[in-house]
PDB file of N, CA and C in Angstrom:
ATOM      1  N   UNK A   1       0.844  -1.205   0.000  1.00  0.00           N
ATOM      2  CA  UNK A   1       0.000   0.000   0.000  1.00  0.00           C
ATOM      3  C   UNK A   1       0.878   1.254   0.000  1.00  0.00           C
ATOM      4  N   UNK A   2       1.788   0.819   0.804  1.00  0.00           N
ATOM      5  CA  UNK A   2       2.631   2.504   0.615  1.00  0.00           C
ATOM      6  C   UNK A   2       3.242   2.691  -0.286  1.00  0.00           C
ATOM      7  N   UNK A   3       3.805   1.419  -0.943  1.00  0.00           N
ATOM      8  CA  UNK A   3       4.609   1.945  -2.521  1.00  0.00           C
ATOM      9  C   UNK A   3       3.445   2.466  -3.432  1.00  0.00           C
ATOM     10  N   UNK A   4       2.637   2.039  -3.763  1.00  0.00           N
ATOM     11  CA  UNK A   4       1.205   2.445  -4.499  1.00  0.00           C
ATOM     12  C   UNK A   4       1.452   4.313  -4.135  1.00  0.00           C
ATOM     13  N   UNK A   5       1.359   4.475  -2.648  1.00  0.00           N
ATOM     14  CA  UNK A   5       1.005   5.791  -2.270  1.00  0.00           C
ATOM     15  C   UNK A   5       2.207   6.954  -2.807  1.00  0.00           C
ATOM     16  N   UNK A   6       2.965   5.936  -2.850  1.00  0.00           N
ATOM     17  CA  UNK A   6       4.322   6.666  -3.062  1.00  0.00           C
ATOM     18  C   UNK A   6       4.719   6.908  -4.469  1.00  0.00           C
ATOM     19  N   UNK A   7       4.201   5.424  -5.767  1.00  0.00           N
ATOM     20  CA  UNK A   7       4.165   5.776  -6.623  1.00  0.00           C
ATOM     21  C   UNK A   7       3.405   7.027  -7.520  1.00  0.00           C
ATOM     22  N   UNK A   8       2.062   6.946  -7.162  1.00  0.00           N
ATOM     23  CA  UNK A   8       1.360   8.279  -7.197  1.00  0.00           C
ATOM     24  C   UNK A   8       1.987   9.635  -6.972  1.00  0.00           C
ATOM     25  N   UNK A   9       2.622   9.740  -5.826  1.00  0.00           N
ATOM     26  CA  UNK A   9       3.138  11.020  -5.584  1.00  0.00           C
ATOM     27  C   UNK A   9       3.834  11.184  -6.107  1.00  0.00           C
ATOM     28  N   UNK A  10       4.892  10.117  -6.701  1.00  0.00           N
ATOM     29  CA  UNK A  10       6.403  10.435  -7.298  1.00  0.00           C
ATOM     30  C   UNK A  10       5.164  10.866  -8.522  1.00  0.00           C
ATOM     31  N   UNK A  11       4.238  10.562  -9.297  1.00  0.00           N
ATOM     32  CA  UNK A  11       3.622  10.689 -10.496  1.00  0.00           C
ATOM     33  C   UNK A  11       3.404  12.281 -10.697  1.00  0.00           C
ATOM     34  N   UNK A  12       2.679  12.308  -9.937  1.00  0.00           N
ATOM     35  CA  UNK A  12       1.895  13.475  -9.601  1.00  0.00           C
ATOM     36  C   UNK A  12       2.565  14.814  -9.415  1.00  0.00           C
ATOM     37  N   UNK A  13       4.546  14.522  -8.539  1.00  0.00           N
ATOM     38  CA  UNK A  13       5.345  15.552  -8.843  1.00  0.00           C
ATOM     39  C   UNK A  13       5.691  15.509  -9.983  1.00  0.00           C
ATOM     40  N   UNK A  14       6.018  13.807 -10.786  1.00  0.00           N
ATOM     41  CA  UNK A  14       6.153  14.416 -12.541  1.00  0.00           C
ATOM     42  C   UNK A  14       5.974  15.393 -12.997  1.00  0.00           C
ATOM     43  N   UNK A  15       4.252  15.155 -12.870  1.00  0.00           N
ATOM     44  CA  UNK A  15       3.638  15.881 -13.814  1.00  0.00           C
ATOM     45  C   UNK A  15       3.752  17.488 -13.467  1.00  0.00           C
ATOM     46  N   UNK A  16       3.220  18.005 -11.950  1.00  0.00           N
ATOM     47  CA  UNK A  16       3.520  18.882 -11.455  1.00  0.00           C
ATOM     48  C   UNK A  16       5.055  19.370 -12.136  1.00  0.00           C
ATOM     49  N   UNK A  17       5.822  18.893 -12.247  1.00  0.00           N
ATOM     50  CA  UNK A  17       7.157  19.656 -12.973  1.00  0.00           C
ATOM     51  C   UNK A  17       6.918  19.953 -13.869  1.00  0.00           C
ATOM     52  N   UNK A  18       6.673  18.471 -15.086  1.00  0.00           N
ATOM     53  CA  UNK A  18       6.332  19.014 -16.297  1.00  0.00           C
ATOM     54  C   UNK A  18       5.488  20.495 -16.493  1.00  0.00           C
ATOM     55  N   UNK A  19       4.207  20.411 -16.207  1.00  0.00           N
ATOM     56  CA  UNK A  19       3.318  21.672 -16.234  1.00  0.00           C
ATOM     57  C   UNK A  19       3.739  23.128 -15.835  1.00  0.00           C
ATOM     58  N   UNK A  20       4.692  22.966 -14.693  1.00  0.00           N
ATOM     59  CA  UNK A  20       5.199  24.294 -14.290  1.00  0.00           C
ATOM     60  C   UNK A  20       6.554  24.377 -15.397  1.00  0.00           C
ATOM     61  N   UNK A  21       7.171  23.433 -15.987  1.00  0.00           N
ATOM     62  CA  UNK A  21       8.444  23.749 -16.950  1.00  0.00           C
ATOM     63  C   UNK A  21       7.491  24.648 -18.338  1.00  0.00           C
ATOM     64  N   UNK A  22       6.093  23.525 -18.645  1.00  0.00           N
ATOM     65  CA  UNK A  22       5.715  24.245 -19.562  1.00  0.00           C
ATOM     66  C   UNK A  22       4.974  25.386 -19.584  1.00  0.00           C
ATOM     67  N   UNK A  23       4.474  25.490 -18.601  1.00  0.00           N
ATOM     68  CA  UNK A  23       4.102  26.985 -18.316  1.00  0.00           C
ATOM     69  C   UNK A  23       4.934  27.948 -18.094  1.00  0.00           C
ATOM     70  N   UNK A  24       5.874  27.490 -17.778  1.00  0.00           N
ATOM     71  CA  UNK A  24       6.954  28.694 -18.183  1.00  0.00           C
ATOM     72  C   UNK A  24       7.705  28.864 -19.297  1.00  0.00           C
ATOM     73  N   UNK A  25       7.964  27.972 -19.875  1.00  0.00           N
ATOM     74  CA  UNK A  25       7.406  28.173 -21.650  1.00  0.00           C
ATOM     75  C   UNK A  25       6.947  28.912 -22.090  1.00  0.00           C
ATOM     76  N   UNK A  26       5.795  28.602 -22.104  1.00  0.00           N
ATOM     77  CA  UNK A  26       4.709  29.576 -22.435  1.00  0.00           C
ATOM     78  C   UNK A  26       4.448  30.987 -21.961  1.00  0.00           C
ATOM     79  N   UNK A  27       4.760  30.988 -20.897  1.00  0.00           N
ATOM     80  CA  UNK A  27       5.040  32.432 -20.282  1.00  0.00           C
ATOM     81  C   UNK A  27       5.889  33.180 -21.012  1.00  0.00           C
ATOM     82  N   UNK A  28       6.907  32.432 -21.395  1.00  0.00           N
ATOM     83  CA  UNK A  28       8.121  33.121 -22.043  1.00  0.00           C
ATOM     84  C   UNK A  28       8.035  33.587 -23.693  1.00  0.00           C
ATOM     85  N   UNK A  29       7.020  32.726 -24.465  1.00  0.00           N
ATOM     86  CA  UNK A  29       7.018  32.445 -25.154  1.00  0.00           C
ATOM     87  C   UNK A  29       5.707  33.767 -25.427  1.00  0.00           C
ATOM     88  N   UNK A  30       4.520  33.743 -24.596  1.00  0.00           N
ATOM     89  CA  UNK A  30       3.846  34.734 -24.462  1.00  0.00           C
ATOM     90  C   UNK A  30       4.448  36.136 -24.099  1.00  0.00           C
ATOM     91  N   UNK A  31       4.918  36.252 -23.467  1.00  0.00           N
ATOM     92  CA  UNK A  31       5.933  37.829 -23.201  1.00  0.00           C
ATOM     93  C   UNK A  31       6.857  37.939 -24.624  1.00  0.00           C
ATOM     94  N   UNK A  32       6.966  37.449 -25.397  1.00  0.00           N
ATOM     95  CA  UNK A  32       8.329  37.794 -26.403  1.00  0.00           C
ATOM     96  C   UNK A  32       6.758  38.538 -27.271  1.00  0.00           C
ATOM     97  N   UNK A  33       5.820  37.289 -27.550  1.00  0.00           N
ATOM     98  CA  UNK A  33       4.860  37.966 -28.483  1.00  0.00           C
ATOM     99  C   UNK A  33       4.135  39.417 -27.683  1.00  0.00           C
ATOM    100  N   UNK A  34       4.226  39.323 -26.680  1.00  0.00           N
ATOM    101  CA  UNK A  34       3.479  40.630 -26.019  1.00  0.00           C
ATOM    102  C   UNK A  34       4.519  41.969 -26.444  1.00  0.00           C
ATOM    103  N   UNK A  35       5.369  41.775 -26.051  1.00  0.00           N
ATOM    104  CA  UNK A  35       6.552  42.410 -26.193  1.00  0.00           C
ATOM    105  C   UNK A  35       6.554  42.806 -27.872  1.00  0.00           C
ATOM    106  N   UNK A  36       6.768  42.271 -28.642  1.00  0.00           N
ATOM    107  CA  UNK A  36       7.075  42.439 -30.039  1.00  0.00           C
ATOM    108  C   UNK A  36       5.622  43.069 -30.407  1.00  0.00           C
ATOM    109  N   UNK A  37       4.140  42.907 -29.972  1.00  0.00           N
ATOM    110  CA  UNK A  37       2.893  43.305 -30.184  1.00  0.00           C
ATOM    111  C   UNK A  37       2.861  45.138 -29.700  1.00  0.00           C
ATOM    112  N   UNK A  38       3.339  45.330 -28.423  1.00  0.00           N
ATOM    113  CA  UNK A  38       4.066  46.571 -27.726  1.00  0.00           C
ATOM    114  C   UNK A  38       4.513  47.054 -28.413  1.00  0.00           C
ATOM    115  N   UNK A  39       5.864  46.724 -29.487  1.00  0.00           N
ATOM    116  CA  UNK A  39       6.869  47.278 -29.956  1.00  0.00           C
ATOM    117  C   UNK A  39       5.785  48.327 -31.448  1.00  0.00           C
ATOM    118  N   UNK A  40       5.128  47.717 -31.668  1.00  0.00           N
ATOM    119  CA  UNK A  40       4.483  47.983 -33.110  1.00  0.00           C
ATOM    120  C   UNK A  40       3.411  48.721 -32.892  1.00  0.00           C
ATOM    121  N   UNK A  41       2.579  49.015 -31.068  1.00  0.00           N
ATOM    122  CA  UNK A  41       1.970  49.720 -30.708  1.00  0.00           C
ATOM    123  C   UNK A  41       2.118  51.028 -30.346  1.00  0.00           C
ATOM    124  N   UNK A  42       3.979  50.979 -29.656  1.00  0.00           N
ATOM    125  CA  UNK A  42       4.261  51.988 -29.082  1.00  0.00           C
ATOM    126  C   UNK A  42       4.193  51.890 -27.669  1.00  0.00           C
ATOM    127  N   UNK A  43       3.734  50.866 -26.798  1.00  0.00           N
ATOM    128  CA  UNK A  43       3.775  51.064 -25.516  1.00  0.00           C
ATOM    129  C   UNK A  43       4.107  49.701 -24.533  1.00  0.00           C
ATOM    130  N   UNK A  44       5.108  50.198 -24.537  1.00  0.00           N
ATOM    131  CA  UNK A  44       5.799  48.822 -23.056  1.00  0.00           C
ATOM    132  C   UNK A  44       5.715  49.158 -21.978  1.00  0.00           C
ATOM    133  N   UNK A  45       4.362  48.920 -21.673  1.00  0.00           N
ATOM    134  CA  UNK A  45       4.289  49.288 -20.261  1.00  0.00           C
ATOM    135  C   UNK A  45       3.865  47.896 -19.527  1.00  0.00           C
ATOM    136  N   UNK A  46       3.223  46.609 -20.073  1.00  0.00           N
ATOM    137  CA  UNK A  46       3.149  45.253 -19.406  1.00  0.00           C
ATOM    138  C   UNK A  46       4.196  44.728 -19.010  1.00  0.00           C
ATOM    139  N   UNK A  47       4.986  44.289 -19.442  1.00  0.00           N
ATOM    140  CA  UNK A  47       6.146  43.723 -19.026  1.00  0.00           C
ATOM    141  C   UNK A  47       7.405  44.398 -18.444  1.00  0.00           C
ATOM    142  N   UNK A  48       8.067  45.099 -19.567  1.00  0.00           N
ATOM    143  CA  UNK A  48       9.295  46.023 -19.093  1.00  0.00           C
ATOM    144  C   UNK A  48       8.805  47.471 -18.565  1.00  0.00           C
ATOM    145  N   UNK A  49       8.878  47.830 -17.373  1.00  0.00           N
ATOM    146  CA  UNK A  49       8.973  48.637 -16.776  1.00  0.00           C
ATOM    147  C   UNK A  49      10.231  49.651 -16.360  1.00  0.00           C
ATOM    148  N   UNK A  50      10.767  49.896 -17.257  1.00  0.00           N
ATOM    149  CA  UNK A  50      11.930  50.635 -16.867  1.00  0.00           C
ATOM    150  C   UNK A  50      11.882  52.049 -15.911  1.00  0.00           C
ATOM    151  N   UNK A  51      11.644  52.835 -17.153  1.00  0.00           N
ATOM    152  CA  UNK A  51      11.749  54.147 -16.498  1.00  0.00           C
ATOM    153  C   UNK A  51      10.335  55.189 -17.285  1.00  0.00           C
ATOM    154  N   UNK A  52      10.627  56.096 -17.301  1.00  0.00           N
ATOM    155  CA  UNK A  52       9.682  56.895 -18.014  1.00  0.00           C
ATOM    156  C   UNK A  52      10.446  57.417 -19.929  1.00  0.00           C
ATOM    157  N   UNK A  53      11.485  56.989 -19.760  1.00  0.00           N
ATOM    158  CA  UNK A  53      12.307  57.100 -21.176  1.00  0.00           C
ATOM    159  C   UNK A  53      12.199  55.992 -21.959  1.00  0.00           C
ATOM    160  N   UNK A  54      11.872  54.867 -21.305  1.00  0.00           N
ATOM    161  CA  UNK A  54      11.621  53.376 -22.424  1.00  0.00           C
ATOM    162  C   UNK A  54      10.520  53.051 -22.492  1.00  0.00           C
TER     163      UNK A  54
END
């Protein structure tokens, strides 16, 4: 019974990794297009926050 319990969990952090690796992927992958969408708008103000000059 406890390997069962244990296999699950080891599963379950798998996946838990996987999903947070690919969501940050995607995060990343979403900010480049946000970013480049900004660039052609004129306004970076979601992501890069610099100063009042960028």
């Amino acid at each position: 019974m406890f390997l069962v319990v244990l296999n699950i969990f080891i599963e379950l952090l798998y996946v838990g990794v996987c999903l947070l690796c690919f969501q940050h992927l995607m995060i990343e992958k979403g900010s480049l297009w946000e970013s480049a969408a900004e660039t052609t708008d004129g306004q970076k103000s979601t992501m890069k926050q610099y100063g009042p000059g960028e």
